[in-house]
C-alpha atoms as a PDB file:
ATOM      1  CA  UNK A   1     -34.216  -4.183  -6.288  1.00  0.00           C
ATOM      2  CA  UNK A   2     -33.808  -7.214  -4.743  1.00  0.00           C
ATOM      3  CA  UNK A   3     -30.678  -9.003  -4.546  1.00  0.00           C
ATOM      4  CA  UNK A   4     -28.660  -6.144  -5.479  1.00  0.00           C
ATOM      5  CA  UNK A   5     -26.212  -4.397  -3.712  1.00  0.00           C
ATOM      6  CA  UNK A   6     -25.800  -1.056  -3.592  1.00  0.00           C
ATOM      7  CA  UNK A   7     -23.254   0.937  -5.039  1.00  0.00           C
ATOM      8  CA  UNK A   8     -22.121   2.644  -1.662  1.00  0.00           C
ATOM      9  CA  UNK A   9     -21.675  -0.778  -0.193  1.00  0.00           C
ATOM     10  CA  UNK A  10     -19.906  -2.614  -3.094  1.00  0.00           C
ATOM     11  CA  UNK A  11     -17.249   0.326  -3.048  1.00  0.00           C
ATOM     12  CA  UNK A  12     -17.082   0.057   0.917  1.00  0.00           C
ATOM     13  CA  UNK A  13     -16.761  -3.745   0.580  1.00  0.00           C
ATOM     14  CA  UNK A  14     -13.777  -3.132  -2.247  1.00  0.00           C
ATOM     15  CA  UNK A  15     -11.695  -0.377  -0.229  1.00  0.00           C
ATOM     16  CA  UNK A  16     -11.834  -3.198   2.717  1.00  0.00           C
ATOM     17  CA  UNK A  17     -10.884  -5.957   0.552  1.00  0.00           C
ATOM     18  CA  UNK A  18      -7.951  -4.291  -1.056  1.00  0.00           C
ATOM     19  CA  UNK A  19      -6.855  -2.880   1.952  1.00  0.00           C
ATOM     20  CA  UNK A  20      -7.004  -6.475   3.658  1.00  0.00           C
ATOM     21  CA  UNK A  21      -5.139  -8.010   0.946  1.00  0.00           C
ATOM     22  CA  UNK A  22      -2.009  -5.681   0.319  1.00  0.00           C
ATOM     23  CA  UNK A  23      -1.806  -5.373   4.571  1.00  0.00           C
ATOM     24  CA  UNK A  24      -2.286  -9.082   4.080  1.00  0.00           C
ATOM     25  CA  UNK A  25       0.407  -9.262   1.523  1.00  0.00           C
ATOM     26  CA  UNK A  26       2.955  -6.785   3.335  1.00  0.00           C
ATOM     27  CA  UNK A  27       3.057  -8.928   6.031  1.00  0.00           C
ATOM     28  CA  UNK A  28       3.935 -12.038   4.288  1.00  0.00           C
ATOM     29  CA  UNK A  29       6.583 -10.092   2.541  1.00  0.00           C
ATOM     30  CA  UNK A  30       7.630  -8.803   6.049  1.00  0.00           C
ATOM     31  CA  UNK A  31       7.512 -12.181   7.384  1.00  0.00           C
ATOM     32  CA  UNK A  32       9.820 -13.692   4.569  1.00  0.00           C
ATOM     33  CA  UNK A  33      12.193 -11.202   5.050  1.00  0.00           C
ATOM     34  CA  UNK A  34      12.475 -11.607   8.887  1.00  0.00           C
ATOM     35  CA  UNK A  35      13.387 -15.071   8.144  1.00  0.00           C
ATOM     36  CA  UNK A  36      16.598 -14.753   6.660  1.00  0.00           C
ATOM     37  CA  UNK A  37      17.722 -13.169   9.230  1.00  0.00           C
ATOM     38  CA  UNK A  38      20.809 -10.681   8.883  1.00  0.00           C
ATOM     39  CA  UNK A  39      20.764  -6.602   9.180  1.00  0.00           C
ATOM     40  CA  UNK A  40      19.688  -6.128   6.240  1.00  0.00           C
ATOM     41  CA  UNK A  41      16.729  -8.448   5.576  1.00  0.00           C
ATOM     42  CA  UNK A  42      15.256  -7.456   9.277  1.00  0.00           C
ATOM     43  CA  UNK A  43      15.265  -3.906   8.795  1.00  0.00           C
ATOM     44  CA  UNK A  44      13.528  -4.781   5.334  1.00  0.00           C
ATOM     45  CA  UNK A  45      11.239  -6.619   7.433  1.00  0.00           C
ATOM     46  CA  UNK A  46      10.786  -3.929   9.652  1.00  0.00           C
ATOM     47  CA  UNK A  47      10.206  -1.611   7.222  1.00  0.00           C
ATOM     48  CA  UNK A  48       7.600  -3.338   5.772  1.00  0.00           C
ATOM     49  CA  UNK A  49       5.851  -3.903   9.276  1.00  0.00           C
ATOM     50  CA  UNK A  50       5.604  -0.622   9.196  1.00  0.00           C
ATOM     51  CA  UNK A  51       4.308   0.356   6.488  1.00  0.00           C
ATOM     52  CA  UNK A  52       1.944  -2.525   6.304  1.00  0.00           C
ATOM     53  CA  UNK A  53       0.558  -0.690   9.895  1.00  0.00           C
ATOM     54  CA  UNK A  54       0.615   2.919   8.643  1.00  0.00           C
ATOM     55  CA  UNK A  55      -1.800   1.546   5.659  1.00  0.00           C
ATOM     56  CA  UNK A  56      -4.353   0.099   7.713  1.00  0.00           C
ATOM     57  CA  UNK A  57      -4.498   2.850  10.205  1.00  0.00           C
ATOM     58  CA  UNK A  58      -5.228   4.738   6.832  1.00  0.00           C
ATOM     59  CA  UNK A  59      -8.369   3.433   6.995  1.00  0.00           C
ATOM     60  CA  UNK A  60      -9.371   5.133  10.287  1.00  0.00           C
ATOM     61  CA  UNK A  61     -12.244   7.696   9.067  1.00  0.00           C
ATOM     62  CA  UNK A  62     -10.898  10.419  10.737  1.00  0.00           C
ATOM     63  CA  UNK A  63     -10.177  13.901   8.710  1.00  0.00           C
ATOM     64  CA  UNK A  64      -6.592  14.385   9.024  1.00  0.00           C
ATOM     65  CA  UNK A  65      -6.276  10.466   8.243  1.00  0.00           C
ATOM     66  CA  UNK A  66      -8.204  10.785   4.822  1.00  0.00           C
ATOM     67  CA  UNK A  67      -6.343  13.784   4.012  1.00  0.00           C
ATOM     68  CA  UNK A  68      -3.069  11.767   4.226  1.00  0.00           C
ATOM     69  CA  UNK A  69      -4.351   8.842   2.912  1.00  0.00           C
ATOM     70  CA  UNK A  70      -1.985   9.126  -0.168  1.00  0.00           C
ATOM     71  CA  UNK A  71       1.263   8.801   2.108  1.00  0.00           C
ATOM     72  CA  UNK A  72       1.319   4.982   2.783  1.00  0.00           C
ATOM     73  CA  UNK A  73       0.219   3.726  -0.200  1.00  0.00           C
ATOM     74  CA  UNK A  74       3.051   5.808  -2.034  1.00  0.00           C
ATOM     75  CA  UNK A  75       5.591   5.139   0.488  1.00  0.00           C
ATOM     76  CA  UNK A  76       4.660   1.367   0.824  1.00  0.00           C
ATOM     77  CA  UNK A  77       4.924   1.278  -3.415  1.00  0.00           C
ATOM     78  CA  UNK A  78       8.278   3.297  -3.441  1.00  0.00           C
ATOM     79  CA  UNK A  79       9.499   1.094  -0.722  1.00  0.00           C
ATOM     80  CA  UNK A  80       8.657  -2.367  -2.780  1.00  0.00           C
ATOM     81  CA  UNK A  81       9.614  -0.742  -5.891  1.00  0.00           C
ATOM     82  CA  UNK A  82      12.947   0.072  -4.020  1.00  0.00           C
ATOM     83  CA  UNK A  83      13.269  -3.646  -2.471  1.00  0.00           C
ATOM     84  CA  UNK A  84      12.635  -5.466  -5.764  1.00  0.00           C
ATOM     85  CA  UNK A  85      15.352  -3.204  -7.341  1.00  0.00           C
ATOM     86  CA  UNK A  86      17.683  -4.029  -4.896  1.00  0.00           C
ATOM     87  CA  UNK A  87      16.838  -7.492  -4.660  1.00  0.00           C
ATOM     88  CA  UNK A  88      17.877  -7.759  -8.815  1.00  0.00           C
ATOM     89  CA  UNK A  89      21.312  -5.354  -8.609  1.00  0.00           C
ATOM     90  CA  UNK A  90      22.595  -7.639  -5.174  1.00  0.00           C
ATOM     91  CA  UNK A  91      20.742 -11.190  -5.016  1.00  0.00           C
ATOM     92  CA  UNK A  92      20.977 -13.571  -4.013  1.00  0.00           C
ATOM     93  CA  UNK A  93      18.943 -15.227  -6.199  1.00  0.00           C
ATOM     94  CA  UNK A  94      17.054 -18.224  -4.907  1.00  0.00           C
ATOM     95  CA  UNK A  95      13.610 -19.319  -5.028  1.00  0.00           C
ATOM     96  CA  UNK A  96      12.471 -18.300  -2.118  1.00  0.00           C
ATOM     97  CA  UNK A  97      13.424 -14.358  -2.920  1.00  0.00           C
ATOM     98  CA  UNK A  98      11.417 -15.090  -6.188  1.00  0.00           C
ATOM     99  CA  UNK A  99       9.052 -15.730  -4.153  1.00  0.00           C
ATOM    100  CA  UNK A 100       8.975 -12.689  -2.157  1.00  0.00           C
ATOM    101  CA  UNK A 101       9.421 -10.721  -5.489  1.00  0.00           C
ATOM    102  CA  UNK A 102       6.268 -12.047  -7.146  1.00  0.00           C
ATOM    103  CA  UNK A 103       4.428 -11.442  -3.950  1.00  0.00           C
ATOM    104  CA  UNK A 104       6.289  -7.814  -3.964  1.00  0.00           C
ATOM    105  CA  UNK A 105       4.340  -7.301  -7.652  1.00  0.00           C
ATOM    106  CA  UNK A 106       1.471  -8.387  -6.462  1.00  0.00           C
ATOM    107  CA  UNK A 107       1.616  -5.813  -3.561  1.00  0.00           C
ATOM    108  CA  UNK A 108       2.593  -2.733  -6.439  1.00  0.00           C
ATOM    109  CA  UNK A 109      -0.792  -4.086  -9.124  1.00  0.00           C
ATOM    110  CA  UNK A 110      -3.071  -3.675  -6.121  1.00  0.00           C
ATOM    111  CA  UNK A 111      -1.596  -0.758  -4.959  1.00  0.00           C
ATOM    112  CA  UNK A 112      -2.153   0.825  -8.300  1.00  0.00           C
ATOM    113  CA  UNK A 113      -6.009  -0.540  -8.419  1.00  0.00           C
ATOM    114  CA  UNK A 114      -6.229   1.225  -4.985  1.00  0.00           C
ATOM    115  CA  UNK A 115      -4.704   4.198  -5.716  1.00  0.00           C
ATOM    116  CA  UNK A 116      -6.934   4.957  -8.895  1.00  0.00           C
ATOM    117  CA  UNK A 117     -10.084   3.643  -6.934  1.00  0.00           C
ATOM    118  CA  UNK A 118      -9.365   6.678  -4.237  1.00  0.00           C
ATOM    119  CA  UNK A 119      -7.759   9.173  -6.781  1.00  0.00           C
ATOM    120  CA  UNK A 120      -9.201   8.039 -10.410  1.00  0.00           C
ATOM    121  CA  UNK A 121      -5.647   8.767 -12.219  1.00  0.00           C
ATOM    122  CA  UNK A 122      -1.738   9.630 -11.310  1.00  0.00           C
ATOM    123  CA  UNK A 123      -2.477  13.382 -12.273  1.00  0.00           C
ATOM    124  CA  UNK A 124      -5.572  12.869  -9.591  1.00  0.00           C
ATOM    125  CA  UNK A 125      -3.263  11.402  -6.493  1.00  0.00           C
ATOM    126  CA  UNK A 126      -0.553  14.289  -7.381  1.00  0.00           C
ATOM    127  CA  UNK A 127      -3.306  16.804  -6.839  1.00  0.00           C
ATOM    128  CA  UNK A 128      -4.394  15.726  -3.932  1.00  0.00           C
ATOM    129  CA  UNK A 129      -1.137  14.954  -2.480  1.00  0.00           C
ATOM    130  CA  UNK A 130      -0.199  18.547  -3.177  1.00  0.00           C
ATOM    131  CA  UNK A 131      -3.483  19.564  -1.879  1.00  0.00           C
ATOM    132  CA  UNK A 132      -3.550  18.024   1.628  1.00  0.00           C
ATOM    133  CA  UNK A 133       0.455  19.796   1.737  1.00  0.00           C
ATOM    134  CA  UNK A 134      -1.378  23.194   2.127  1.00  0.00           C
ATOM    135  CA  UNK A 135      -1.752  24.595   5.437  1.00  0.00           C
ATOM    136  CA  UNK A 136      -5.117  25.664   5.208  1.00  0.00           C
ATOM    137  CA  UNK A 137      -6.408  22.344   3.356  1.00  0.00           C
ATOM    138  CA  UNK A 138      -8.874  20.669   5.245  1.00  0.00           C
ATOM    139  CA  UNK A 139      -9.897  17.330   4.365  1.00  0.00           C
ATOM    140  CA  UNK A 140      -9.754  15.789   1.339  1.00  0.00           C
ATOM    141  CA  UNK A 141     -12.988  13.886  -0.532  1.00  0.00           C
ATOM    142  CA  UNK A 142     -11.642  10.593  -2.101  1.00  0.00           C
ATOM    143  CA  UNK A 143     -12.709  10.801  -5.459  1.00  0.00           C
END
């Protein structure tokens, strides 16, 4: 029909989108935290740099890539999940870190939409995380 887009393309056009947008977000988060200087805030910075990296190399098509796919999104959500924590047990509290922290939630809610977009549910992304552990698995189809 005309004027219609085809499924294929609309999902292609989301995985790019959200994948833009939480590198996209990552970055700012990186960026805030290499600010404010200190060990602590630049190796939260750095960490986030590199995960931000490791996520959109995850969208090389490449075989062992797609099998892994799973591992940066995880490890980027534990790692925010991990931040905010900290961030509410230390401080300092100021706007600027609520800031970061509302951006951080951001980051987790479109993780989440991305990881059930690839995986369809939590049991889903455990299965396939388990799945691409095995030595003979080859790669995995996104579901």
């Amino acid at each position: 029909m005309p004027g219609t887009t085809p499924v294929g393309r609309e999902g292609a056009a989301l995985a790019v989108g959200l994948t833009i947008a939480i590198v996209d977000l990552t970055l700012i988060t990186a960026y805030i935290h290499f600010t404010l200087g200190g060990t602590l805030f630049t190796l939260n910075a750095l960490g986030y740099l590199a995960l931000a990296v490791t996520l959109a190399l995850s969208a090389v098509p490449h075989p062992f890539v797609r099998r892994f796919a799973w591992l940066p999104r995880v490890g980027l959500g534990a790692y925010t999940v991990a931040t905010i924590v900290g961030y509410l047990v230390i401080g300092p509290y100021f706007t600027l870190g609520w800031v970061a922290k509302g951006i951080e939630v951001a980051i987790l809610v479109l993780l989440a939409v991305d990881l059930i977009r690839l995986y369809g549910s939590p049991r889903g992304l455990v299965r396939s995380a388990l799945s691409s552990l095995r030595p003979d698995a080859g790669p995995l189809p996104a579901a």
